[in-house]
Each structure stands twice: as structure tokens, then as C-alpha cells.
Protein backbone atom coordinates (compact mmCIF):
# COMPACT_ATOMS: atom_id res chain seq x y z
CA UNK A 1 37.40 33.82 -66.89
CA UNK A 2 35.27 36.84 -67.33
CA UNK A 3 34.27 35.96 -70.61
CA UNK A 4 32.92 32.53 -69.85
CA UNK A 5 31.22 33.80 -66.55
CA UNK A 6 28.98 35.89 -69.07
CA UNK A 7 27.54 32.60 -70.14
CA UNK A 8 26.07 31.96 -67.41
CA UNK A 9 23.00 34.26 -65.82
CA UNK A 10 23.09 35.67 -62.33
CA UNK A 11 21.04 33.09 -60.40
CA UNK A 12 23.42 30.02 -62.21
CA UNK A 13 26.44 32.35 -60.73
CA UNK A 14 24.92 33.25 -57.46
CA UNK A 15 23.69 29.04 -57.18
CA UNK A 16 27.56 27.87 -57.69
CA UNK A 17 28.44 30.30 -55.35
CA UNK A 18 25.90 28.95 -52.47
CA UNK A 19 26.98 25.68 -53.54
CA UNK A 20 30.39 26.03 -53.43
CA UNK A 21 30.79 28.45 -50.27
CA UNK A 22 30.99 25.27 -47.82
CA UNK A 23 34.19 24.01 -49.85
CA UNK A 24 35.95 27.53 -50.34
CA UNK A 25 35.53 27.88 -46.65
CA UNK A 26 37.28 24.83 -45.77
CA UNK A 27 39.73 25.05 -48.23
CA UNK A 28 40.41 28.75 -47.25
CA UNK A 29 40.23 27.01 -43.43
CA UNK A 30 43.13 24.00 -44.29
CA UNK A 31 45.34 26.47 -46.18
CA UNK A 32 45.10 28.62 -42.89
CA UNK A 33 46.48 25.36 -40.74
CA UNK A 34 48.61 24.65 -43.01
CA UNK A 35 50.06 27.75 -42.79
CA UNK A 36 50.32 27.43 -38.76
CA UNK A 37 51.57 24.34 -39.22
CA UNK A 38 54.36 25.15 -41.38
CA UNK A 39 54.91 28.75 -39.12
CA UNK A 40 55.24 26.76 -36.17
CA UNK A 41 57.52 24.25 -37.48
CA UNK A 42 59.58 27.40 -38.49
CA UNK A 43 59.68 28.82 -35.03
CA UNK A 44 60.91 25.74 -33.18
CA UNK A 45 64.36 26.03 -35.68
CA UNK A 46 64.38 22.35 -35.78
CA UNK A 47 63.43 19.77 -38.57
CA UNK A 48 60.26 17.86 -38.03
CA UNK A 49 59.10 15.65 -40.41
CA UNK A 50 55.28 15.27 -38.98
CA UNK A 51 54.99 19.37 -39.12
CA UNK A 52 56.16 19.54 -42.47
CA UNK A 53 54.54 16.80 -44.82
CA UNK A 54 51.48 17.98 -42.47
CA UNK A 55 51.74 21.77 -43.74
CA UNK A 56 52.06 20.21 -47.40
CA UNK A 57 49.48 17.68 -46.78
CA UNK A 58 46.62 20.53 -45.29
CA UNK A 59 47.57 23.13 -48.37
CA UNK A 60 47.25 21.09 -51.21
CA UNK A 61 43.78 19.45 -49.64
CA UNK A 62 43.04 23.54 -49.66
CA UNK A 63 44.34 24.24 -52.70
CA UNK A 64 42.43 21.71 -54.53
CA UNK A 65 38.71 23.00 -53.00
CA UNK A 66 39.49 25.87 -54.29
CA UNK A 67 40.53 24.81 -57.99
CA UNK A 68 37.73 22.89 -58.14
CA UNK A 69 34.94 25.22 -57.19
CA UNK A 70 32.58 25.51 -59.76
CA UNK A 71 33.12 29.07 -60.40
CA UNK A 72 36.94 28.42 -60.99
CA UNK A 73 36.10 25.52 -63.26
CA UNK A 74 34.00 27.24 -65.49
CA UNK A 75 36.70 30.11 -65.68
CA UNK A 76 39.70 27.95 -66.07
CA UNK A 77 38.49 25.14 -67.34
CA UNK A 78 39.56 25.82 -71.41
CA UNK A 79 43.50 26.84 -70.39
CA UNK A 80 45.56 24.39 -71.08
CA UNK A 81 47.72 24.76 -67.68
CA UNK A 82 44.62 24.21 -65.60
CA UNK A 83 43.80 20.92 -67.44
CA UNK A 84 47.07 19.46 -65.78
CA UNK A 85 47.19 21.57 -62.32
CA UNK A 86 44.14 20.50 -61.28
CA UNK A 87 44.36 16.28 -61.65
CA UNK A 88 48.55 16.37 -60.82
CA UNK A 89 47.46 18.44 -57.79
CA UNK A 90 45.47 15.30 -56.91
CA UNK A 91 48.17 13.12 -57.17
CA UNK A 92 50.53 15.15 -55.66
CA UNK A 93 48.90 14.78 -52.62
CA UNK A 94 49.36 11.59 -52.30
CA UNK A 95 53.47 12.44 -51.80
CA UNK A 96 52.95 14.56 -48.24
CA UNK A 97 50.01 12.39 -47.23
CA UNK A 98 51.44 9.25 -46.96
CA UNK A 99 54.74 10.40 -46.12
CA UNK A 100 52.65 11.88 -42.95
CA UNK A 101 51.12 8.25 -42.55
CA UNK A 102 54.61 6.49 -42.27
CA UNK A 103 56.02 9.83 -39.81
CA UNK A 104 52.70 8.80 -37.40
CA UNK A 105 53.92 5.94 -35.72
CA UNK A 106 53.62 2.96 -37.72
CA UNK A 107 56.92 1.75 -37.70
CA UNK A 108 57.31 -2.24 -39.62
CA UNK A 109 59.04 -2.57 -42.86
CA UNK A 110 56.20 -3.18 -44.36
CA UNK A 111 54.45 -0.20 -43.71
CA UNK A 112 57.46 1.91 -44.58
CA UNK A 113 57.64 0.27 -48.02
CA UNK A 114 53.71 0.99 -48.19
CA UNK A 115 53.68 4.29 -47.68
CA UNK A 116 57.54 5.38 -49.95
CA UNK A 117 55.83 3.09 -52.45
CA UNK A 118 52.22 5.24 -52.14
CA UNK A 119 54.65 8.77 -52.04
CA UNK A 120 56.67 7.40 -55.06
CA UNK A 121 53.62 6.85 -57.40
CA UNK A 122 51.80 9.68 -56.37
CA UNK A 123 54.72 11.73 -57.37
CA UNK A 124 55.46 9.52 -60.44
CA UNK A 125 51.63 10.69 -61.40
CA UNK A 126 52.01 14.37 -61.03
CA UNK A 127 55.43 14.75 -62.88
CA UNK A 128 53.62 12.66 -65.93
CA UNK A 129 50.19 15.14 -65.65
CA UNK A 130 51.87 18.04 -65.64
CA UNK A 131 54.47 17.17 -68.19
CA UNK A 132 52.24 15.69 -70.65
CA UNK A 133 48.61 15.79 -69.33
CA UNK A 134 46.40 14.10 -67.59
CA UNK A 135 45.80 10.59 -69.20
CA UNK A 136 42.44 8.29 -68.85
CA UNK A 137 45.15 5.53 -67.53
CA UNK A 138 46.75 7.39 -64.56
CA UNK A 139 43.16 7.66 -62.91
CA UNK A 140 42.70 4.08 -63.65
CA UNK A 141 45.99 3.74 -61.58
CA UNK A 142 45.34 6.14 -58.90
CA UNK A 143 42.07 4.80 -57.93
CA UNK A 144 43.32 0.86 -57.86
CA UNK A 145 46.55 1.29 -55.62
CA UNK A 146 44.80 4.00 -53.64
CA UNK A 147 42.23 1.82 -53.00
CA UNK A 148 43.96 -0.96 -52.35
CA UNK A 149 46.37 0.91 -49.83
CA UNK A 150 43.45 2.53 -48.17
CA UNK A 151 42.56 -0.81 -47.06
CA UNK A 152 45.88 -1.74 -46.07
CA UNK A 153 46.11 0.94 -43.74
CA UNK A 154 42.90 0.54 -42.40
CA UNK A 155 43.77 -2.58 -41.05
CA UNK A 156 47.26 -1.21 -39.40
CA UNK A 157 45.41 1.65 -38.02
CA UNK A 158 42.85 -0.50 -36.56
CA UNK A 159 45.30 -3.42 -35.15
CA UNK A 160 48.40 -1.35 -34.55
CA UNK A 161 49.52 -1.68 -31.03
CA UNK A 162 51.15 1.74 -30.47
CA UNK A 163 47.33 2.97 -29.84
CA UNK A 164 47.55 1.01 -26.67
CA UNK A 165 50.23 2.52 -25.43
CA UNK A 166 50.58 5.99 -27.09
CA UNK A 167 46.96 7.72 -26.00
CA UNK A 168 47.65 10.98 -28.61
CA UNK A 169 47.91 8.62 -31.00
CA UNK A 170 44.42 6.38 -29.79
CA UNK A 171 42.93 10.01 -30.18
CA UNK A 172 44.32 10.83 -34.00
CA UNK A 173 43.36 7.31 -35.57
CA UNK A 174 39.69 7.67 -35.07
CA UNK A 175 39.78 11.22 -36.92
CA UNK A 176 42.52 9.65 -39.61
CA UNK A 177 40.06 6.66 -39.74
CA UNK A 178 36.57 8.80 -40.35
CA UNK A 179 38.92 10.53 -43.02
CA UNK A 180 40.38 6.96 -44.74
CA UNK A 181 37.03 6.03 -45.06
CA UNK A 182 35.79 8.76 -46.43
CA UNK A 183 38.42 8.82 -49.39
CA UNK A 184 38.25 5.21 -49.85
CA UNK A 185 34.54 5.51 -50.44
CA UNK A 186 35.07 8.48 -52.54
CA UNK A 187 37.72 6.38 -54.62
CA UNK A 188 35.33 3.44 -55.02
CA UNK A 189 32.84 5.24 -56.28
CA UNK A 190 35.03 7.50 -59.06
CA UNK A 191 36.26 3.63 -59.89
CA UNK A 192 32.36 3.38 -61.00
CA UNK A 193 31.75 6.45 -62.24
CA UNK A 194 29.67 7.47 -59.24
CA UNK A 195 29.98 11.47 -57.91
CA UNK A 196 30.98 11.76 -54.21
CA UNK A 197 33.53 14.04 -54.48
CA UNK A 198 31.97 16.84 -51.53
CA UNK A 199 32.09 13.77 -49.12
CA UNK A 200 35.74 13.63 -48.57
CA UNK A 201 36.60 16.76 -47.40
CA UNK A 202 34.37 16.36 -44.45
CA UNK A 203 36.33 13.17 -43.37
CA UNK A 204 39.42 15.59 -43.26
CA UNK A 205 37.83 17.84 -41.17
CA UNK A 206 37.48 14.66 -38.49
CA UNK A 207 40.91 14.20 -38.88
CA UNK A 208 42.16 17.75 -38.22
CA UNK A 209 39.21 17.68 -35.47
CA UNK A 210 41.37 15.12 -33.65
CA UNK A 211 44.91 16.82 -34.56
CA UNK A 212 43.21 19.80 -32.75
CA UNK A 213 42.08 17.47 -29.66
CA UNK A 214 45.55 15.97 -29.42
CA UNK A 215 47.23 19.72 -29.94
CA UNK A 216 45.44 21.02 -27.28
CA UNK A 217 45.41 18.48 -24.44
CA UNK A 218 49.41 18.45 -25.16
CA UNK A 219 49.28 22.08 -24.81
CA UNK A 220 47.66 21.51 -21.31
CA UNK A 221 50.21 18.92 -20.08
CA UNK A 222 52.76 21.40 -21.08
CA UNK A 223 51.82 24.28 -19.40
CA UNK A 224 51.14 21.54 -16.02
CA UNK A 225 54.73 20.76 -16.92
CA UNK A 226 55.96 23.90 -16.93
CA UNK A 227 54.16 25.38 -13.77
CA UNK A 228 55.38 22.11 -11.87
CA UNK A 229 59.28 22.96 -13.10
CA UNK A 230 59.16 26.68 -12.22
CA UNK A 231 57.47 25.32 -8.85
CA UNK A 232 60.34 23.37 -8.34
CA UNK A 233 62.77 25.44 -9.65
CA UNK A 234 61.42 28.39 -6.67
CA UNK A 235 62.03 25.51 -4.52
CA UNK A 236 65.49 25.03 -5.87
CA UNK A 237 66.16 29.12 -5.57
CA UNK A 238 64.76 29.49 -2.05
CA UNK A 239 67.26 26.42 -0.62
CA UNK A 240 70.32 27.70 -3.04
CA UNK A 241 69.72 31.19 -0.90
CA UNK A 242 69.52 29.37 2.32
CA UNK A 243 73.18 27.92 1.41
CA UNK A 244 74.31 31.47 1.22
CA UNK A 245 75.35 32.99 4.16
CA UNK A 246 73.68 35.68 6.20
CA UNK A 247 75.05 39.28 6.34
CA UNK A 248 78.81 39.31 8.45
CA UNK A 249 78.18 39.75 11.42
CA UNK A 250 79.21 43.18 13.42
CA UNK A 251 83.30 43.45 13.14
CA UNK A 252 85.47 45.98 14.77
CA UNK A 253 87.79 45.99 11.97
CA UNK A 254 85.72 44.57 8.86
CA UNK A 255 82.74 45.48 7.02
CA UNK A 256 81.72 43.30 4.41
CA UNK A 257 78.82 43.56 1.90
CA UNK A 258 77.80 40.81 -0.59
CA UNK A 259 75.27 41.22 -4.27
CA UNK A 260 74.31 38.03 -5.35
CA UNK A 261 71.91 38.23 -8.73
CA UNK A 262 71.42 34.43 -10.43
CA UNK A 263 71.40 34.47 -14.39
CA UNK A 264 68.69 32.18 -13.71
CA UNK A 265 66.42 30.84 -10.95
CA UNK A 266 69.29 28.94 -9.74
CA UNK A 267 72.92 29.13 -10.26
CA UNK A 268 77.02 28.23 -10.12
CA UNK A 269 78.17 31.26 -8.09
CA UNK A 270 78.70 30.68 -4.82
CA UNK A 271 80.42 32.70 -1.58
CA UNK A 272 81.00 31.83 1.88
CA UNK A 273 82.18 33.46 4.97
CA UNK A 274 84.09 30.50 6.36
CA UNK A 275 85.63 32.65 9.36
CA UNK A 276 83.79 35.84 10.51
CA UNK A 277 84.52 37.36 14.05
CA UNK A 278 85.93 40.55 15.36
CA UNK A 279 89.94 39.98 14.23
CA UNK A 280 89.68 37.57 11.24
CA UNK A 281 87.50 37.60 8.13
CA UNK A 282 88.16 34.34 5.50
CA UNK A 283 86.14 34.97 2.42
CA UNK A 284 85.15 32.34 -0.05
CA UNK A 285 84.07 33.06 -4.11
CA UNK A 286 83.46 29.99 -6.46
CA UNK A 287 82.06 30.01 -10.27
CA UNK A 288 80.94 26.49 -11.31
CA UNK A 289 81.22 26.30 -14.92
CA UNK A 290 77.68 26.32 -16.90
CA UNK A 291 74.52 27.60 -15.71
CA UNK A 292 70.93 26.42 -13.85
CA UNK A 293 70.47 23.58 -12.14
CA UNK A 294 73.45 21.14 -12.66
CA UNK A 295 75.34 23.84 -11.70
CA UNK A 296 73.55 24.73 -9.05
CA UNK A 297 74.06 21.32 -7.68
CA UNK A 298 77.70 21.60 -7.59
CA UNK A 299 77.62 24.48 -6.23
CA UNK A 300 76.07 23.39 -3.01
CA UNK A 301 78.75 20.73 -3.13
CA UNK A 302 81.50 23.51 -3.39
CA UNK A 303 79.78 24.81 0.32
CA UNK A 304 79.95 21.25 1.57
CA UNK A 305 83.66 20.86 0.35
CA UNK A 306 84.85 24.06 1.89
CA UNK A 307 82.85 23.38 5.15
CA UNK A 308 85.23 20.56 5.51
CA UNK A 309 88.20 22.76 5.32
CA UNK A 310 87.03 24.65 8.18
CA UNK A 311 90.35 23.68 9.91
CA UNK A 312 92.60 25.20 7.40
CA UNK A 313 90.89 28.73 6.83
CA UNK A 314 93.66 30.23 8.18
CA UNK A 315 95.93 29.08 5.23
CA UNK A 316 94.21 29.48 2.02
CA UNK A 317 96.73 27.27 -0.10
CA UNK A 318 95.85 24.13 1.94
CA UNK A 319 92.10 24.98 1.97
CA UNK A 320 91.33 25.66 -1.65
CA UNK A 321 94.03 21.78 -2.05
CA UNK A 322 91.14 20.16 0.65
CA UNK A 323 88.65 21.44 -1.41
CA UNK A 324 89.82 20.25 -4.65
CA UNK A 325 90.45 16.48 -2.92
CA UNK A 326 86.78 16.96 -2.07
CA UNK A 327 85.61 18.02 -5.30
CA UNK A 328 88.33 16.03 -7.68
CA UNK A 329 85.67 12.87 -9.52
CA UNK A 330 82.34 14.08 -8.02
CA UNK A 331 81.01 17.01 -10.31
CA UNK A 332 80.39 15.10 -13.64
CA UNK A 333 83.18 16.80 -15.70
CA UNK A 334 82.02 20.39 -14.51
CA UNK A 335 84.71 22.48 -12.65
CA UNK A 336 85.22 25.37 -10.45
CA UNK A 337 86.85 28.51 -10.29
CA UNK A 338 87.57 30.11 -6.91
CA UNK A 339 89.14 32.59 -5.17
CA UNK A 340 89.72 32.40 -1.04
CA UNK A 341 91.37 35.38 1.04
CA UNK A 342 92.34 35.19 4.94
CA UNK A 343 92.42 38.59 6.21
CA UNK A 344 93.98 38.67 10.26
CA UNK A 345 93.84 41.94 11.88
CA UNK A 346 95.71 41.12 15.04
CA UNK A 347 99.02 40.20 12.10
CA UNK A 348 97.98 43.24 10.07
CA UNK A 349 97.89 41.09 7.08
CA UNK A 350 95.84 39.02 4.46
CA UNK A 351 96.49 36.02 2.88
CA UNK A 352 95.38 35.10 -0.36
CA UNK A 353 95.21 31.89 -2.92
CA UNK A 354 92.49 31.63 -5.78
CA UNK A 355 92.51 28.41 -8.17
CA UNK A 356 91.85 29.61 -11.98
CA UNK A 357 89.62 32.74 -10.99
CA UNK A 358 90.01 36.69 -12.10
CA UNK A 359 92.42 38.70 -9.80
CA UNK A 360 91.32 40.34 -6.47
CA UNK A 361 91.33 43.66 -6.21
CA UNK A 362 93.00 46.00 -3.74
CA UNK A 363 92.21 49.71 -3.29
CA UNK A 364 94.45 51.61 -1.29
CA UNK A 365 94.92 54.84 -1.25
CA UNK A 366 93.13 55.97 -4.61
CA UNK A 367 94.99 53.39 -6.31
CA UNK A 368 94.25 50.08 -8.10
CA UNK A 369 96.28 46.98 -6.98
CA UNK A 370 95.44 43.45 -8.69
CA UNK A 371 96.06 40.00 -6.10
CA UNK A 372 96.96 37.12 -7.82
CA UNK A 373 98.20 33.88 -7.00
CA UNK A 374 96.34 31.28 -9.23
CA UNK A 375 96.60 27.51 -9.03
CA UNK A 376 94.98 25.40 -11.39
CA UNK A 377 90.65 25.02 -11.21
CA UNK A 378 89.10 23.09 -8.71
CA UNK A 379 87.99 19.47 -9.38
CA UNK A 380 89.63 18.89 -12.64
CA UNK A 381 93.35 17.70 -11.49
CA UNK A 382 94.23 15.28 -8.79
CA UNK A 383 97.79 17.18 -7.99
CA UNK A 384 96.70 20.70 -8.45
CA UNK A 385 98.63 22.83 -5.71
CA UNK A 386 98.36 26.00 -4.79
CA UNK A 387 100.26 28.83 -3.24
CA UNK A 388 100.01 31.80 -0.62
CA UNK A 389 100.73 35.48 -1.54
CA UNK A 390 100.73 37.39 1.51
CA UNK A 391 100.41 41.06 2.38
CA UNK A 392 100.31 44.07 4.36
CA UNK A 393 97.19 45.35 5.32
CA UNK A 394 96.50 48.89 5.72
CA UNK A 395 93.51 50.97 7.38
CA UNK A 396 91.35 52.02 4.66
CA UNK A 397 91.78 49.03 2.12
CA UNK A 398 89.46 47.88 0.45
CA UNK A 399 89.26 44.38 -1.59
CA UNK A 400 86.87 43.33 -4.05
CA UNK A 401 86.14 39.63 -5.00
CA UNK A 402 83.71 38.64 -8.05
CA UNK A 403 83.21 36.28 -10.61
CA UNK A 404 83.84 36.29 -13.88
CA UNK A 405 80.74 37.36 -15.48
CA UNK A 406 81.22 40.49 -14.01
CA UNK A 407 84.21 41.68 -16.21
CA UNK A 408 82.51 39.11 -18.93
CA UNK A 409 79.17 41.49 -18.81
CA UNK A 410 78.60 42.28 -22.63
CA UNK A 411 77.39 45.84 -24.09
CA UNK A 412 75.08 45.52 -26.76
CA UNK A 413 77.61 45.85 -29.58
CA UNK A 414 79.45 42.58 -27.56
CA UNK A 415 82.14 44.44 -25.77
CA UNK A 416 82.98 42.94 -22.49
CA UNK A 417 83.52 45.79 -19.37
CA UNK A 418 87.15 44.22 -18.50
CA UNK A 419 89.10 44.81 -15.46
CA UNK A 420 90.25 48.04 -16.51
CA UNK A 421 86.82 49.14 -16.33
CA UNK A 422 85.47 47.60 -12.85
CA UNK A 423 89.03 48.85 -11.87
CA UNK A 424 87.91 52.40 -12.45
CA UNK A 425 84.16 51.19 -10.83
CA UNK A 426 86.50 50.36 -7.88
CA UNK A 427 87.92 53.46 -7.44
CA UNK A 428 85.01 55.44 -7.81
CA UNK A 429 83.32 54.08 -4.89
CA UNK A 430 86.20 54.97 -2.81
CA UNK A 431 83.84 57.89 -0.81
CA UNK A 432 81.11 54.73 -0.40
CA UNK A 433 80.40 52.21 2.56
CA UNK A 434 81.21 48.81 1.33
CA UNK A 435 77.23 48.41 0.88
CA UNK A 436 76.95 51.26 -1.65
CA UNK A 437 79.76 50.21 -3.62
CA UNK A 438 78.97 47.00 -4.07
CA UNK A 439 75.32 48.46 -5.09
CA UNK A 440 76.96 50.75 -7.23
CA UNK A 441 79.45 48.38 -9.09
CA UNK A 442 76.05 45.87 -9.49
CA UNK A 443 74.07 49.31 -10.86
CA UNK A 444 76.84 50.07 -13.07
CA UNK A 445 77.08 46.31 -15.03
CA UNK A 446 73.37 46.40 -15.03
CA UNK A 447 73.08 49.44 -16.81
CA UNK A 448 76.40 48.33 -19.04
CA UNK A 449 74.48 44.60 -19.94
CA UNK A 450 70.41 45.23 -19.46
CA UNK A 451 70.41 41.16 -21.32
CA UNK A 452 72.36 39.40 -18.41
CA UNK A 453 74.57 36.34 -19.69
CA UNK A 454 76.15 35.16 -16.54
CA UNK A 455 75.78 35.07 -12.84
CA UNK A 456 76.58 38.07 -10.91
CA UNK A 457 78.49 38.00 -7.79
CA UNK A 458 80.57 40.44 -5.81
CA UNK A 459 81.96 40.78 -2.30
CA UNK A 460 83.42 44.32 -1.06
CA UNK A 461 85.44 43.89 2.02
CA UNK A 462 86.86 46.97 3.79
CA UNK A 463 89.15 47.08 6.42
CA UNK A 464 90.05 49.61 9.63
CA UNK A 465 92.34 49.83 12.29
CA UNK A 466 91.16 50.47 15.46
CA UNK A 467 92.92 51.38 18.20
């Protein structure tokens, strides 16, 4: 290349170089979108077709500028490789281009057979130049079904209906129009033997002109989008916490202390206080399976469902059954864990059911006592029954409800806490009020999971005699 650069003087060099800077620019500037293009298409993780023969489309339109810039030419022009890059590049266009025609929206047989027909020759071309050459005959070829399908889509791009209806689309066929035209004159006139090659590349600057248009006003309506669902979605939280109950009120033999913390704006944890006075406490938990909205929904049907129970909180067995007859063919195939204890200090007792959720958990006197009495989940089974276990309470317990994606919380190397570790959480808080221990237990699985996978939920009940 050096060698035939020294055949020409400095102002020949320095006048293919003004000439040429427009065109190196542009190619330099599709190669750069193409490279977005095929980046972005990359960070979705999903397969789109548009994206793709886009990114292929834009880089070869580069590529070729930049082969065919004079300087180039004259120091490439005698290898033998560059003799059949250059034309099968040209061809090979053809392949993403009107595979990115028939991916825009034009949908009839016909235009599918156009534009595989179009993708099929072009390649057909650029195997055959770059195999054996380029041959006087394959231009001939190129320029007469190019032209020819030029016009074709012309026509469908001027008459197709989906511009009526499909406004990003109205925007992208005047730029793809400018562009058509463009080559088609550009074709015409090679068919003669008449140089217009520098006006085509212009034309595909109108057409990435109105790409860019349609790009950005979708990247407006997006971002409307979005603020409009996180506006509804603090509209969603702030009415999910209003379902939640207050703190319990002022007991002379229970103190009770509930952490609530959402995976998301909204969640499927849920707890109640369905009795709440001086000598009784009933405490509700509930996981709805999933996460966000939908089960967010059901979860303010689990509160409706156990409002209706109201009757029954005395007996948790026959509560958590009324629930399930509540819930059993309205929750769209989700379900529900949940756990519901009955604690009666005039008896000196608790009684406890829980259908499909994690074990309560006693403390008493330094040690660790696990309360289970599981039925099966809530709205999945018609003649799911449940059971009572009852027991003794003592001054000084304390019992600990929570959902599963407490002992589900994850470490970063993917261990899961377990109950034998919020066991040992349990039992150091024994010095704590109920309010610092459950602050503390929330601290701890925090700290153990900073990238939170689940809801959180805990309730910390503790209990004294008085006399």
C-alpha cells in the first residue's frame, strides 16, 4: 500500500483524503450503530431478528465506505483478495438488508418470497465473487433484480396499510423511502454506466435519521410507562400497608412486635392480629406463593378470608379450614402457606394450627422448642383439614412466627441460614424486648443476604404472667 501511495504526490494524497473524509466518517459513524445495535441486542438476552440483520445491515454499509475510499483503493487495489472483498461485500449486503425489509412489518406472501428471494441471490452473488471473482455478469444481475425489487417495494412501502395503524412504522418508511430511492437511482445509473455512487450513502443516513426518531420517542413512552407503573405500584404499597395491622395494642400479658420488609414494592406476606385484647392474642402469618403484584392481590384476599373467620379465632383448626373454603378456586392456581396461633392467658395456654408453613418457635427457658402441627396449604385442596396442638404456657415464653424466606435467606456462596441458625438468633435475643429481637433477627438476615430473594416477615410474641 505504501509503495503505490509513493505514486502519487502530496496534494493528489491530501485531495483523496478531503474527498473521501465525508464517507470514512459515515462509514466509521454506521459501523459505530451497528455496533450498538448488535450490543444492545446482546444485553436484552433474547433473539431479535430486526436488531440483528440491522447490526449486519449498518456494518457492511460501513465497511464498504471504507474499502472503497480512494486511498484504500489505490493501496489495495492490485491484491487479488481485495478484487473479490470489495464487489461480494456489495452483494452481501443485500442478505441482512432485505432480510431487515421482510422483519419490518410487511407481512403477505408475496413480500416474504420477495425479500428470501432478494437475501438468496444476494448471497448466491457473494459466495460466487469470492470463490471465483467478480464476473462482468453478476453486476449485470445485481443491478436488474435490484432494480426491479426496489420498485416493488416502493410500491408496498408506499400502499402498505400497517403505516396507518402502526405510527413508528409511518415514521421509518419515509427515511427507508429517501434511502430506496437513493439506491435505486444509484443502480439505474451503474446500469448506464453513469457515476453516482457518493449519493447513496446519504439516503441511508435518512433512514437511520428516522430509526433514531422512532428509537427515541419509544424511549420516551417507556420511561412515561415506567414512571406511571412505579406510580401505581407506590399506590399499590401504600394500600398493601394499610391492610396490615397497626402495632397491638397495650396488653397486660402480651407484647408483640412485627418487621415487615417486601422483596418488592408489593408483596405475598401477610400477618394479622385477628384477636388482640388484654387476655387473648390470635396471631395470623400467610406466604402467598410468587412475588409482586399477583401476589399481592391474593394476599389482600388472604386478610378478607380470615376476617371472615373472625368467629372461630379461638380454634385455629376450624379457622385456617374457613379460610381455605374461602380461598379454595379464587387465587388463579397460586396458594398459601400459613401459620395461626391462639394464645389465652386466663387458660394459661396457646393453641396452634399452621397449613404447609415452617414450624413456630418456642423459647422457654434458654431453650429452643419447634410447634408444629401442619395441614395441607391453603387454597389448593377442597378437603384439606387441619388439627390443634395445644400447650402450656409459661411466664417468660417467647414465640416467633415468620415466613419462609427467612430461613430461605441465601449467603453469597448460596447457603440458606436454616432453622438451626434463626434457632440460635432466637435464643440470643433472649435479654431483648420483643421489639429488639425482632430488629435484631431482621439485622442479622440482612447482614447474612445483603441481595434479598424473598419477602421478609416476622412476628415475636412474648408472654407474662401477671398477678
Amino acid at each position: 500500500m505504501q509503495a503505490a501511495l509513493m505514486n502519487y504526490n502530496a496534494s493528489d494524497v491530501l485531495h483523496a483524503f478531503y474527498r473521501d473524509a465525508p464517507f470514512l466518517f459515515l462509514g466509521s459513524a454506521f459501523i459505530t450503530v451497528a455496533l450498538v445495535a448488535a450490543a444492545f441486542s446482546a444485553v436484552r438476552r433474547r433473539v431479535d431478528p430486526l436488531l440483528i440483520y440491522f447490526a449486519l445491515f449498518a456494518g457492511l454499509y460501513g465497511l464498504r465506505l471504507w474499502l472503497r475510499a480512494s486511498l484504500v483503493r489505490v493501496g489495495l487495489r492490485d491484491l487479488a483478495l481485495y478484487q473479490r472483498v470489495v464487489p461480494g461485500i456489495d452483494y452481501l449486503i443485500l442478505v441482512p438488508a432485505f432480510l431487515f425489509f421482510a422483519a419490518l412489518g410487511l407481512r403477505t406472501r408475496t413480500d416474504r418470497q420477495l425479500n428470501y428471494t432478494m437475501a438468496g441471490i444476494g448471497g448466491a452473488l457473494a459466495l460466487a465473487t469470492f470463490a471465483f471473482g467478480n464476473r462482468g455478469i453478476y453486476d449485470q444481475i445485481n443491478n436488474v433484480v435490484l432494480i426491479l425489487a426496489l420498485l416493488f417495494v416502493i410500491g408496498r412501502i408506499i400502499f402498505a396499510r400497517v403505516y396507518r395503524t402502526d405510527p413508528d412504522f409511518a415514521a421509518i418508511r419515509w427515511g427507508l423511502l429517501v434511502f430506496i430511492i437513493f439506491a435505486l437511482a444509484v443502480n439505474v445509473a451503474d446500469f448506464f454506466s453513469i457515476e453516482l455512487t457518493r449519493l447513496e450513502p446519504f439516503g441511508f443516513v435518512a433512514f437511520l435519521a428516522s430509526l433514531g426518531y422512532v428509537a427515541a420517542r419509544r424511549t420516551l413512552q417507556r420511561d412515561q410507562k415506567l414512571n406511571e407503573i412505579q406510580n401505581e405500584l407506590e399506590v399499590a404499597r401504600r394500600i398493601q400497608l394499610s391492610i396490615l395491622p397497626a402495632e397491638f395494642p397495650k396488653s397486660a400479658h402480651f407484647q408483640i412486635a412485627s418487621r415487615y420488609v417486601p422483596m418488592t414494592s408489593v408483596a405475598g406476606d401477610f400477618y394479622d392480629y385477628v384477636v388482640a385484647d388484654d387476655h387473648q392474642a390470635g396471631l395470623l402469618i400467610a406466604d402467598v406463593s410468587g412475588h409482586g403484584v399477583p401476589a399481592a392481590l391474593i394476599a389482600s384476599m388472604v386478610k378478607l378470608a380470615a376476617s371472615s373467620q373472625r368467629n372461630h379465632a379461638d380454634d385455629p383448626a376450624r379457622f385456617l379450614a374457613g379460610m381455605n373454603a374461602a380461598l379454595y378456586g379464587n387465587t388463579q392456581n397460586q396458594f398459601v402457606t400459613a401459620a395461626y396461633v391462639h394464645l389465652d392467658a386466663k387458660s394459661g395456654e396457646f393453641r396452634y394450627s399452621a397449613a404447609g408453613h415452617p414450624p413456630m418457635l418456642l423459647l422457654r427457658n434458654g431453650q429452643i422448642t419447634k410447634i408444629e402441627e401442619n395441614g395441607l396449604i391453603l387454597a389448593a385442596f377442597d378437603f384439606a383439614a387441619y388439627a390443634n396442638a395445644v400447650h402450656k404456657l409459661d411466664s417468660g415464653d417467647r414465640l416467633l412466627l415468620y415466613t419462609d424466606g427467612i430461613i430461605e435467606a441465601a449467603n453469597a456462596s448460596g447457603e440458606f441460614l436454616g432453622h438451626d441458625a434463626l434457632c440460635d438468633l432466637l435464643k440470643n435475643t433472649a435479654d431483648l424486648s420483643s421489639s429488639s429481637a425482632a430488629d435484631s433477627i431482621m439485622s442479622y438476615i440482612r447482614r447474612w443476604s445483603p441481595r434479598q430473594d424473598d419477602d421478609l416477615t416476622v412476628l415475636v410474641c412474648d408472654y407474662r404472667r401477671t398477678i
